[in-house]
Protein backbone atom coordinates (compact mmCIF):
# COMPACT_ATOMS: atom_id res chain seq x y z
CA UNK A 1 0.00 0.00 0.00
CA UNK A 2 0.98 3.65 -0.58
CA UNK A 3 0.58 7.09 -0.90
CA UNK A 4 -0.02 10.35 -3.06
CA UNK A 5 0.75 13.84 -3.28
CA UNK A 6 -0.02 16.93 -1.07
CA UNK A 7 -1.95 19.37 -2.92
CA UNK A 8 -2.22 23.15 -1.71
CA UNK A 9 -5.06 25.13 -2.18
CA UNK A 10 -6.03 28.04 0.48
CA UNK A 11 -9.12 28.24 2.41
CA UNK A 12 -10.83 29.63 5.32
CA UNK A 13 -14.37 28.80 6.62
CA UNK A 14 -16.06 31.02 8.75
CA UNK A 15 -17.05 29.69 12.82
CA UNK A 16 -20.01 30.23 13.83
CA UNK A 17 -21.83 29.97 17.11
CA UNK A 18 -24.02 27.10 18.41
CA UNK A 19 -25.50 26.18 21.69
CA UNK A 20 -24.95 23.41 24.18
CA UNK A 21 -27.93 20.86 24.41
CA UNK A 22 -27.21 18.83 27.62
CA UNK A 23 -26.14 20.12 31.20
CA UNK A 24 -23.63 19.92 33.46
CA UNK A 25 -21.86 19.16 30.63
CA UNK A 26 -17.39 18.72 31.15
CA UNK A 27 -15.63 20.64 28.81
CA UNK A 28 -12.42 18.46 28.84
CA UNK A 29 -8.74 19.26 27.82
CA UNK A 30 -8.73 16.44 25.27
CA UNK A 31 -11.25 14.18 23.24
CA UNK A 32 -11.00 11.58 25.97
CA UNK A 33 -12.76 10.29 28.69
CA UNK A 34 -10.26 10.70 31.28
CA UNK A 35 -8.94 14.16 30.35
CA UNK A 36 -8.85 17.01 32.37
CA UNK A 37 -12.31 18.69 33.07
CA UNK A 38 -11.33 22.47 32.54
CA UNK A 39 -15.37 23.45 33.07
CA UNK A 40 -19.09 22.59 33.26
CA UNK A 41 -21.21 24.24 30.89
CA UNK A 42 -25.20 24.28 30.71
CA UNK A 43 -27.86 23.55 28.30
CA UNK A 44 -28.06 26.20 25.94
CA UNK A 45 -24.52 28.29 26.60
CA UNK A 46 -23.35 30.02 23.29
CA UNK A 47 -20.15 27.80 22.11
CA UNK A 48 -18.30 28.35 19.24
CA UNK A 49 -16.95 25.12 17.23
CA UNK A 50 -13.40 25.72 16.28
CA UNK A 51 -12.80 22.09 14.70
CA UNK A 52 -14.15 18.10 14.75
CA UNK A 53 -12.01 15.88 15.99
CA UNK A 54 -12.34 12.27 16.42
CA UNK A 55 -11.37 10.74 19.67
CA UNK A 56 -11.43 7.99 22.42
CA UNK A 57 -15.04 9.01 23.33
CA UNK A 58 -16.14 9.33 19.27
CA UNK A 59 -16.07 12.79 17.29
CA UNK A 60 -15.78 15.90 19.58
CA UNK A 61 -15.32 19.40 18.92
CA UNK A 62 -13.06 21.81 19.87
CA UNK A 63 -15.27 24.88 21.25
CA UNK A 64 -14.49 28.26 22.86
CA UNK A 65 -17.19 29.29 25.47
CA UNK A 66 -17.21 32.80 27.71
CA UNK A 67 -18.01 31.49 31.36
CA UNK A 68 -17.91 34.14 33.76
CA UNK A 69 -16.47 36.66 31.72
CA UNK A 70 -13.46 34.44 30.83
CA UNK A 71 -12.85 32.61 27.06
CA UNK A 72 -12.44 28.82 27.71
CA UNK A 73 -11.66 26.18 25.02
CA UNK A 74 -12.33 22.94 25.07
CA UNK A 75 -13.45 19.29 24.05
CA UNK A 76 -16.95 18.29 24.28
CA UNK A 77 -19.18 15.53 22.26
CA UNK A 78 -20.77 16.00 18.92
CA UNK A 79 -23.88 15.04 19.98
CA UNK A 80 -24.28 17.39 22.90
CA UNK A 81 -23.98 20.51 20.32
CA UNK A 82 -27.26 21.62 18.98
CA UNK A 83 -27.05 23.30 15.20
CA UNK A 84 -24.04 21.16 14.12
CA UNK A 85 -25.39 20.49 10.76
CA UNK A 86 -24.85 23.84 9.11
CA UNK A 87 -21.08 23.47 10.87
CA UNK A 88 -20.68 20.27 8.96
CA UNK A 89 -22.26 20.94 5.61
CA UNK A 90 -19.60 23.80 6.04
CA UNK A 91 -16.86 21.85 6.76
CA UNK A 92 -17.14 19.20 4.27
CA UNK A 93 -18.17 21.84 1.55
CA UNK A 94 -15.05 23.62 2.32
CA UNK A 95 -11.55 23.65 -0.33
CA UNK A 96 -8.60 21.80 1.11
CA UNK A 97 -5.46 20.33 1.03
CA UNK A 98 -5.52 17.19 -0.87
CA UNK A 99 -3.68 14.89 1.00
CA UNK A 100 -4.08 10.97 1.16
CA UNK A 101 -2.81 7.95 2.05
CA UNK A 102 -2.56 5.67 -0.53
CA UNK A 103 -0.86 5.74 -3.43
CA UNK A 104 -3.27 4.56 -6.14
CA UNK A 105 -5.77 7.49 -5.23
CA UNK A 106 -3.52 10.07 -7.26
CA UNK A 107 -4.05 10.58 -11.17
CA UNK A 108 -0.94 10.19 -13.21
CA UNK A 109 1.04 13.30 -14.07
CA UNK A 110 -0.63 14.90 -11.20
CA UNK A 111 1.62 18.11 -9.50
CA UNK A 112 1.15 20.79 -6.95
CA UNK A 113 -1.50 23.09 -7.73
CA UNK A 114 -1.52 26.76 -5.95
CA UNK A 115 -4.61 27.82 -4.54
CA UNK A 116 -6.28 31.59 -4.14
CA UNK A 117 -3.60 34.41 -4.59
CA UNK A 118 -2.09 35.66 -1.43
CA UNK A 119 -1.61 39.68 -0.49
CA UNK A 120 1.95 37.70 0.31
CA UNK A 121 3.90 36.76 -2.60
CA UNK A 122 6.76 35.17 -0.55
CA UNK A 123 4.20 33.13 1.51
CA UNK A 124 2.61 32.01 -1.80
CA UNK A 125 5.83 30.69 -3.30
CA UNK A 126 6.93 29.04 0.09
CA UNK A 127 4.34 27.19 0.32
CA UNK A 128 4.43 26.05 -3.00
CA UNK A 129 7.69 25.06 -3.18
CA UNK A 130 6.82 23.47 0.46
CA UNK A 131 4.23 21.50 -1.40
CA UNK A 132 6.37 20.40 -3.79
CA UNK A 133 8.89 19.18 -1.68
CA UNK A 134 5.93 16.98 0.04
CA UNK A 135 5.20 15.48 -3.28
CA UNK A 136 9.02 14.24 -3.97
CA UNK A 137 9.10 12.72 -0.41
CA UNK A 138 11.08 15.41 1.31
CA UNK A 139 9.35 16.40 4.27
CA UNK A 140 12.20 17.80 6.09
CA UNK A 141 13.45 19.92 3.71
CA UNK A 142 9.79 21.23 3.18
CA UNK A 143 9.33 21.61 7.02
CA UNK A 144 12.87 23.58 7.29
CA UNK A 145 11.36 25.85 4.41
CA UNK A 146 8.04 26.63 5.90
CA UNK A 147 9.59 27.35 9.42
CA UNK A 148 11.14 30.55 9.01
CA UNK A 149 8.28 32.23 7.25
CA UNK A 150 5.72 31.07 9.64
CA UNK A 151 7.67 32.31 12.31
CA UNK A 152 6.73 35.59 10.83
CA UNK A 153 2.94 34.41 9.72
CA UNK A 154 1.99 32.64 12.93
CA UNK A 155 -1.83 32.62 12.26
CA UNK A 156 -1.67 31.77 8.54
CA UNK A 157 -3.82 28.19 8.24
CA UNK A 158 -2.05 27.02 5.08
CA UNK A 159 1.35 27.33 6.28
CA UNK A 160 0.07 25.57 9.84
CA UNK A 161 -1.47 22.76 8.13
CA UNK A 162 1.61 22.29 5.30
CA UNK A 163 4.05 22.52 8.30
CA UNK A 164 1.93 19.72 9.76
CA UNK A 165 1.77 17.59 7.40
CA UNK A 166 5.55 17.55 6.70
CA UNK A 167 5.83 17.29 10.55
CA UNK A 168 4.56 13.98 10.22
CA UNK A 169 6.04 13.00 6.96
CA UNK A 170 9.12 14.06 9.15
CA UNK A 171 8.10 11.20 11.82
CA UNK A 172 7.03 14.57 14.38
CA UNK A 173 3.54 13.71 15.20
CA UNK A 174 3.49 15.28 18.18
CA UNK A 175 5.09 18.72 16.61
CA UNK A 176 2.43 17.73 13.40
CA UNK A 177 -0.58 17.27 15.87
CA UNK A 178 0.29 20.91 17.36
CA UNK A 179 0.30 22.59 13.74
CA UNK A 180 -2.63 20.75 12.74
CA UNK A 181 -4.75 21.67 15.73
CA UNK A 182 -3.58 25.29 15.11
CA UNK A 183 -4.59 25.31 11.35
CA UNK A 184 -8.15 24.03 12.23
CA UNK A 185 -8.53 26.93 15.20
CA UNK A 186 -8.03 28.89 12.39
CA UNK A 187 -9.68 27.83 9.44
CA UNK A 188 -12.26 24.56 10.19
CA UNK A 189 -11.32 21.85 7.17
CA UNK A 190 -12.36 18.16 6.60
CA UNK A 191 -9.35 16.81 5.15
CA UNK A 192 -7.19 18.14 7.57
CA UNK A 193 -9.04 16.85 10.31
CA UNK A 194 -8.50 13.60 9.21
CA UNK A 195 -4.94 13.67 8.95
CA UNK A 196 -5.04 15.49 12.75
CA UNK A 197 -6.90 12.11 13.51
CA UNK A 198 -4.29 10.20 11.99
CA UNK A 199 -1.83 12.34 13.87
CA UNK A 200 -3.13 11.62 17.09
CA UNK A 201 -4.10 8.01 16.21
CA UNK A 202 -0.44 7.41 15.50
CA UNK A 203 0.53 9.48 18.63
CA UNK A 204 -1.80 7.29 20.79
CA UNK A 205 -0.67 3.79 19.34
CA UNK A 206 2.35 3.89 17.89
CA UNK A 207 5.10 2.00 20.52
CA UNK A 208 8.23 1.80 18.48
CA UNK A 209 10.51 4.33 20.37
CA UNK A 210 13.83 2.82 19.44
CA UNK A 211 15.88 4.45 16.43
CA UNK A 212 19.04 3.22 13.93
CA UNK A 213 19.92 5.45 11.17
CA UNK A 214 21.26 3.32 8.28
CA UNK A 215 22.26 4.62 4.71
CA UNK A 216 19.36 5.32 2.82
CA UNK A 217 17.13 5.01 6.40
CA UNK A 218 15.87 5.91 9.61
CA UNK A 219 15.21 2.38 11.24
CA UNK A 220 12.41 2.87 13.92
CA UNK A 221 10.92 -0.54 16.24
CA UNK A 222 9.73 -1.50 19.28
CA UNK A 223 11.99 -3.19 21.82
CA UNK A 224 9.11 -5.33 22.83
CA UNK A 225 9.13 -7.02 19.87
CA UNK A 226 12.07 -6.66 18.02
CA UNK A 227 15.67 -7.10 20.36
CA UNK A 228 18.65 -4.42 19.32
CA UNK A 229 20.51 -6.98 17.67
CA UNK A 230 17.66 -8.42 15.51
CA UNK A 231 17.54 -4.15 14.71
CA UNK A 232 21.05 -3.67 13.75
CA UNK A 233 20.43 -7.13 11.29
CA UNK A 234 17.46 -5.35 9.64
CA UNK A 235 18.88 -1.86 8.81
CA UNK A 236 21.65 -3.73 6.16
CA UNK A 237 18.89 -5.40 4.71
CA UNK A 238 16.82 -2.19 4.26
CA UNK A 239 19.66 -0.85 2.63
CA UNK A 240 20.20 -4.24 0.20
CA UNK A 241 16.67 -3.65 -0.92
CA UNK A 242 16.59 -0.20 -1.66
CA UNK A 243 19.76 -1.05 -3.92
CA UNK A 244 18.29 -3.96 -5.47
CA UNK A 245 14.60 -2.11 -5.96
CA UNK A 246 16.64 0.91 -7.68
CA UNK A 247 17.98 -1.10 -10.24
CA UNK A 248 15.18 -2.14 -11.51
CA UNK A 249 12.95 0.92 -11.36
CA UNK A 250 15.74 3.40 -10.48
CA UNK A 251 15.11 5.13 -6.65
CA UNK A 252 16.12 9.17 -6.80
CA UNK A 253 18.31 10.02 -4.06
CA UNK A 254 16.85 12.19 -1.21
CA UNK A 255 15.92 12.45 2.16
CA UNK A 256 16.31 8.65 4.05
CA UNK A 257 13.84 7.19 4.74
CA UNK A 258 11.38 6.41 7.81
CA UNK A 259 10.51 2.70 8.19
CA UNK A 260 8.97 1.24 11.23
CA UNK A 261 8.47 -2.20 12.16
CA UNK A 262 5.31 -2.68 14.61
CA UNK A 263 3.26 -5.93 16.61
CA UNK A 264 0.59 -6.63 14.48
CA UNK A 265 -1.92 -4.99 16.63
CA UNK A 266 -0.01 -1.97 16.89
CA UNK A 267 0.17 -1.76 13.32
CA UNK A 268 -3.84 -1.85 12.61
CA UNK A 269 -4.55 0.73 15.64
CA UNK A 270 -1.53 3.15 14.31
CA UNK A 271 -2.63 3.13 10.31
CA UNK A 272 -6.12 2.22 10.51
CA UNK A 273 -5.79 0.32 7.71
CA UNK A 274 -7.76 -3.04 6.63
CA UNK A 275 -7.40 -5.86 8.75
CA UNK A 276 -5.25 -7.92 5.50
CA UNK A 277 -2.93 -5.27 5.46
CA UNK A 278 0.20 -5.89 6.31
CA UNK A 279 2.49 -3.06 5.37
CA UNK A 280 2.03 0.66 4.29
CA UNK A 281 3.91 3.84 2.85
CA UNK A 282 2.34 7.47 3.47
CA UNK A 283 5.83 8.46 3.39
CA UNK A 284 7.10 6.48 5.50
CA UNK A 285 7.31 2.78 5.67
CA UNK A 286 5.46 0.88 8.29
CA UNK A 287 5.37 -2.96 8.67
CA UNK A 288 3.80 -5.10 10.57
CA UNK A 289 5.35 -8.12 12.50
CA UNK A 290 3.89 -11.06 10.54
CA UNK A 291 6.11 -13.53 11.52
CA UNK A 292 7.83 -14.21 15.20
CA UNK A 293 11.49 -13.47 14.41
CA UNK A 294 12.52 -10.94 11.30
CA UNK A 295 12.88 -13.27 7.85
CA UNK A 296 12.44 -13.61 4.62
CA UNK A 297 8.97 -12.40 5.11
CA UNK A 298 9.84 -9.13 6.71
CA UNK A 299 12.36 -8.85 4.56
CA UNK A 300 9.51 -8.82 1.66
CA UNK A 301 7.23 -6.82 3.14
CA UNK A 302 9.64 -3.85 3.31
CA UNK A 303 10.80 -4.26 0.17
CA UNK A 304 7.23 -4.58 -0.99
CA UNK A 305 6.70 -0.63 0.66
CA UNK A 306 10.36 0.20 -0.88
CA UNK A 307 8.89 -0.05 -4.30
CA UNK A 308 5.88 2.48 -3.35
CA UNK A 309 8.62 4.92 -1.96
CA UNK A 310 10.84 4.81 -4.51
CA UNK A 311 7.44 5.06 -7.21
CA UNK A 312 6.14 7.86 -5.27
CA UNK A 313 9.46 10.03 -5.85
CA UNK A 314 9.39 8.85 -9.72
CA UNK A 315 5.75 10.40 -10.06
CA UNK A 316 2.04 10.13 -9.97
CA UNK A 317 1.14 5.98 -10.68
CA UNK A 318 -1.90 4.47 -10.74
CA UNK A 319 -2.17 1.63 -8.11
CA UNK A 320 -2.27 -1.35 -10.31
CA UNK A 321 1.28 -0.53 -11.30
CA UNK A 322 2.16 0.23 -7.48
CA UNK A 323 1.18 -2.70 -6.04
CA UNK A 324 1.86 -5.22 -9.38
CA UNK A 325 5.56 -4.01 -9.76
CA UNK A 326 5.52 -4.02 -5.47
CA UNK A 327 4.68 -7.77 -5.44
CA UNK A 328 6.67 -8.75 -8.24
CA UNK A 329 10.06 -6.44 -7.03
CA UNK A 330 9.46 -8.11 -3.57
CA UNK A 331 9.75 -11.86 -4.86
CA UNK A 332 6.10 -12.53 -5.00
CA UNK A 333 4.39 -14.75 -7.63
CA UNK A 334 1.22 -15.58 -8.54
CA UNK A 335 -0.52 -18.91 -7.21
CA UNK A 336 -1.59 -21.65 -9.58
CA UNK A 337 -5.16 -20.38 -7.97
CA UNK A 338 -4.69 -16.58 -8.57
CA UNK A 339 -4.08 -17.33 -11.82
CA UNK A 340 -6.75 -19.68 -12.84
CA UNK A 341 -9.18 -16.72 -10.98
CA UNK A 342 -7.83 -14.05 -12.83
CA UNK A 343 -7.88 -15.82 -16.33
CA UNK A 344 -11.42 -16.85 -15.35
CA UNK A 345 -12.99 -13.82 -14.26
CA UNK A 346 -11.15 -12.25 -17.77
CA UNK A 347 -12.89 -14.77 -20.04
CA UNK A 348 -16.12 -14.41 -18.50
CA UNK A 349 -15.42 -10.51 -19.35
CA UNK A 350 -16.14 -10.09 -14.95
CA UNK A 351 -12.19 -8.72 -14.88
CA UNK A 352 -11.54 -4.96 -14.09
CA UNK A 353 -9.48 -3.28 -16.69
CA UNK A 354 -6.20 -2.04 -15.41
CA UNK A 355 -7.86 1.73 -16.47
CA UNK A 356 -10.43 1.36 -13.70
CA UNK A 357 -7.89 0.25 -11.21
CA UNK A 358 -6.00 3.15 -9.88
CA UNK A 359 -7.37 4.66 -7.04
CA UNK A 360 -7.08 3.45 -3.69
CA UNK A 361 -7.19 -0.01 -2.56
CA UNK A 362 -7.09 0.28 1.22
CA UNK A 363 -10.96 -0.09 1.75
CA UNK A 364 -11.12 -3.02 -0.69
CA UNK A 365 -12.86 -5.89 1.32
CA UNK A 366 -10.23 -9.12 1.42
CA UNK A 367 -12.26 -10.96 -1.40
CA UNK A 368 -11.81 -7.83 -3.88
CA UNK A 369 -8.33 -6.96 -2.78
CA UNK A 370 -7.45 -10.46 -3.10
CA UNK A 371 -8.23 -9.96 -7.03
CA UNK A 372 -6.90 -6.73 -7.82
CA UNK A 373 -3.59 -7.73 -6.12
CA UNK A 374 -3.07 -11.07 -8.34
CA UNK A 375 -4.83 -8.89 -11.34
CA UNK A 376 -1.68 -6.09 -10.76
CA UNK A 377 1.06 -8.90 -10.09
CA UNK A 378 -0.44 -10.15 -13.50
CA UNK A 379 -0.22 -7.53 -15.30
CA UNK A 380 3.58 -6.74 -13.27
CA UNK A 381 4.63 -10.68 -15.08
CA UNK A 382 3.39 -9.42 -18.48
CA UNK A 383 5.36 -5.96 -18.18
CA UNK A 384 8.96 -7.55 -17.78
CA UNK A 385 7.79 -10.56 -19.96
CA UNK A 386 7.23 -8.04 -22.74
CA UNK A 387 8.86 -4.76 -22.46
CA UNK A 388 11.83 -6.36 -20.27
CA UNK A 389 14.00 -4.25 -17.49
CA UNK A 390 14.19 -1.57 -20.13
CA UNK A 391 11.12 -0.54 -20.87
CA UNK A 392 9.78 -0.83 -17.10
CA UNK A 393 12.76 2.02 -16.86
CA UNK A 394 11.77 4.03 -19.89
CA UNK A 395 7.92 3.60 -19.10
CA UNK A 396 8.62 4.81 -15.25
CA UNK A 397 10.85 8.19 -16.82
CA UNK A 398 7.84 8.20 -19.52
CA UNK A 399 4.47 8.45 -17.89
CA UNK A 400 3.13 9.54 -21.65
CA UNK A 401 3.79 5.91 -22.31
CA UNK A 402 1.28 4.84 -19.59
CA UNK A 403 -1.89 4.63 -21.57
CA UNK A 404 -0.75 2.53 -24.53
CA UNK A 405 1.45 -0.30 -22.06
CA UNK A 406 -1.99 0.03 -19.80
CA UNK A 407 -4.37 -1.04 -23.30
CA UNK A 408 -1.79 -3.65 -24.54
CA UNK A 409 -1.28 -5.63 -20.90
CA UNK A 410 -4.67 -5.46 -20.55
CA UNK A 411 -5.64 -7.08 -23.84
CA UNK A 412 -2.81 -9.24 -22.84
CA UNK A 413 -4.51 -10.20 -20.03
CA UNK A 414 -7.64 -11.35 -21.55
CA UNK A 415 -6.15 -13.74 -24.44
């Protein structure tokens, strides 16, 4: 699984007020249960929703309410705020910054796009060149160049949510989850709010504390269930792979890295993704534990999320050719089974063209993910079988190319 790019594109919603419908009601420092109670408020105080986030005790919103001639801010439910619907029709009506998760989702050729003009010309072209940065996997470098003019914008909700987002590109959640938080005080957004839940998600979850820096990564895991010296044994293999990968698909040299190893469980709660995943890139690599000591599998599962990271700094693919060339780069082949399916379901005219199979695959239930994967891997066999180590090269510094290698493997596919 992977990811796609970070679009810009400016936008501020107005607040508005609404009134509390239960009483006695905590306003708590955090969208959790057991967080600090900074207030009681009563049914039908004036609040004013700042942002939606959702939390341990289900979507909440960050209010500001005058009690006793003082401004508090807050948590409190959804469902004890009466007049949210206008708030959310707002919200979800509302221009954003396209940001995802997975790398199919993204249409090829696809590049930053600036939004409304700014009075600020500088700001404008910082964060555009911020954006770009996102989009060839270099969230560092695209953090270090929104810092110094934010420190002289403080309140401007583009620069707070870009600064985010490369914050946890970066591996920063915490530093991410503070930007975030501040954009949507600002300037309420859907999309963002779902990458501040991802933020605090990951922040909640995620246990692997311990870090190894290798050559082309930064090796994070979790002590618990992967010992130091099973660590140090990973980090030359990460680096073997990348090599390897890259000579087949060639991987641009930038910024290392992030990959993270987690327990299975750890994994799910931190990503959110399906329960047959087993591996992901949003730009960084996470894995899951699939296996009780590091092997061949781990070893094939990163490079499997290797491919998607060095794809993702190549350009814009569709996700049949992310996750064929992933499985077929990371040793996989197709089953006697897979293929009988997949020649099957092609002469009974049931298979998906490789056109209609490039957005994202992470909600795919297990029976339909199970057929686009051996569909991709497929098409992945007929790629090298036909066009050779070459032309994967050519068609990857090509993407013109795409549509007519896309018609021929799939006619390919159905003979």
């Amino acid at each position: 699984m992977g990811r796609f790019p970070v679009l810009l594109s400016a936008t501020v919603a107005a607040l508005s007020a609404h009134t509390i419908s239960e009483d006695r009601l905590p306003l708590r420092e955090a969208c959790e249960a057991s967080a600090r109670v900074l207030g009681e408020l009563r049914r039908g105080d004036a609040v004013e929703i700042r942002f939606a986030l959702s939390g341990e005790i289900g979507t909440c919103y960050k209010v500001s309410v005058i009690s006793s001639g003082k401004t508090l801010s807050g948590y409190v439910p959804a469902t004890a705020v009466d007049g949210r619907d206008q708030f959310e029709r707002g919200r979800l009506s509302a221009a954003a910054l396209d940001v995802s998760g997975s790398a199919g989702e993204s249409a090829p050729g696809r590049r930053p796009s600036p939004g409304p003009a700014t009075p600020n010309p500088d700001l404008q072209a910082t964060a555009l060149k911020a954006s770009r940065l996102l989009n060839e996997n270099q969230p560092q470098l695209a953090l270090e160049t929104v810092e110094p003019l934010l420190r002289k914008s403080p309140n401007d909700p583009n620069l707070l949510a870009l600064a985010g987002i490369a914050a946890l590109q970066s591996d920063r959640p915490r530093e991410a989850i503070d930007h975030l938080r501040r954009s949507l005080e600002l300037a309420p957004n859907a999309k963002i709010e779902r990458i501040l839940d991802k933020a605090v998600r990951e922040a909640q979850a995620d246990q692997s504390a311990r870090k190894l820096v290798g050559i082309r990564f930064n090796f994070r895991y979790d002590d618990k269930q992967v010992t130091g010296e099973q660590a140090r044994l990973l980090v030359p293999i990460l680096d073997a792979e990348y090599l390897r990968v890259s000579q087949y698909i060639g991987c641009e040299a930038g910024e290392r890295i992030t990959a993270i190893i987690q327990s299975q469980s750890d994994y799910l709660r931190t990503t959110g993704a399906a329960e047959w995943s087993g591996g992901q890139f949003d730009g960084r690599i996470r894995v899951a534990m699939i296996e009780p000591q590091p092997g061949d599998r781990t070893r094939r599962a990163f490079a499997h999320e290797i491919v998607h990271a060095c794809l993702a700094r190549t350009g814009n693919w569709p996700a049949w050719l992310h996750e064929g060339l992933a499985q077929k780069l990371s040793g996989e082949t197709l089953t006697a089974a897979d293929r009988a399916q997949v020649r099957k379901l092609a002469q009974a005219g049931e298979l998906p063209s490789l056109a209609t199979m490039g957005q994202a695959w992470s909600r795919l239930s297990s029976r339909h993910a199970q057929i686009a994967y051996a569909a991709a891997l497929a098409a992945a066999d007929l790629l090298f079988e036909h066009y050779g180590s070459a032309g994967v090269r050519s068609l990857l510094q090509s993407p013109g190319m795409l549509p007519q290698i896309t018609a021929d493997l799939d006619s390919r596919l159905r003979q």
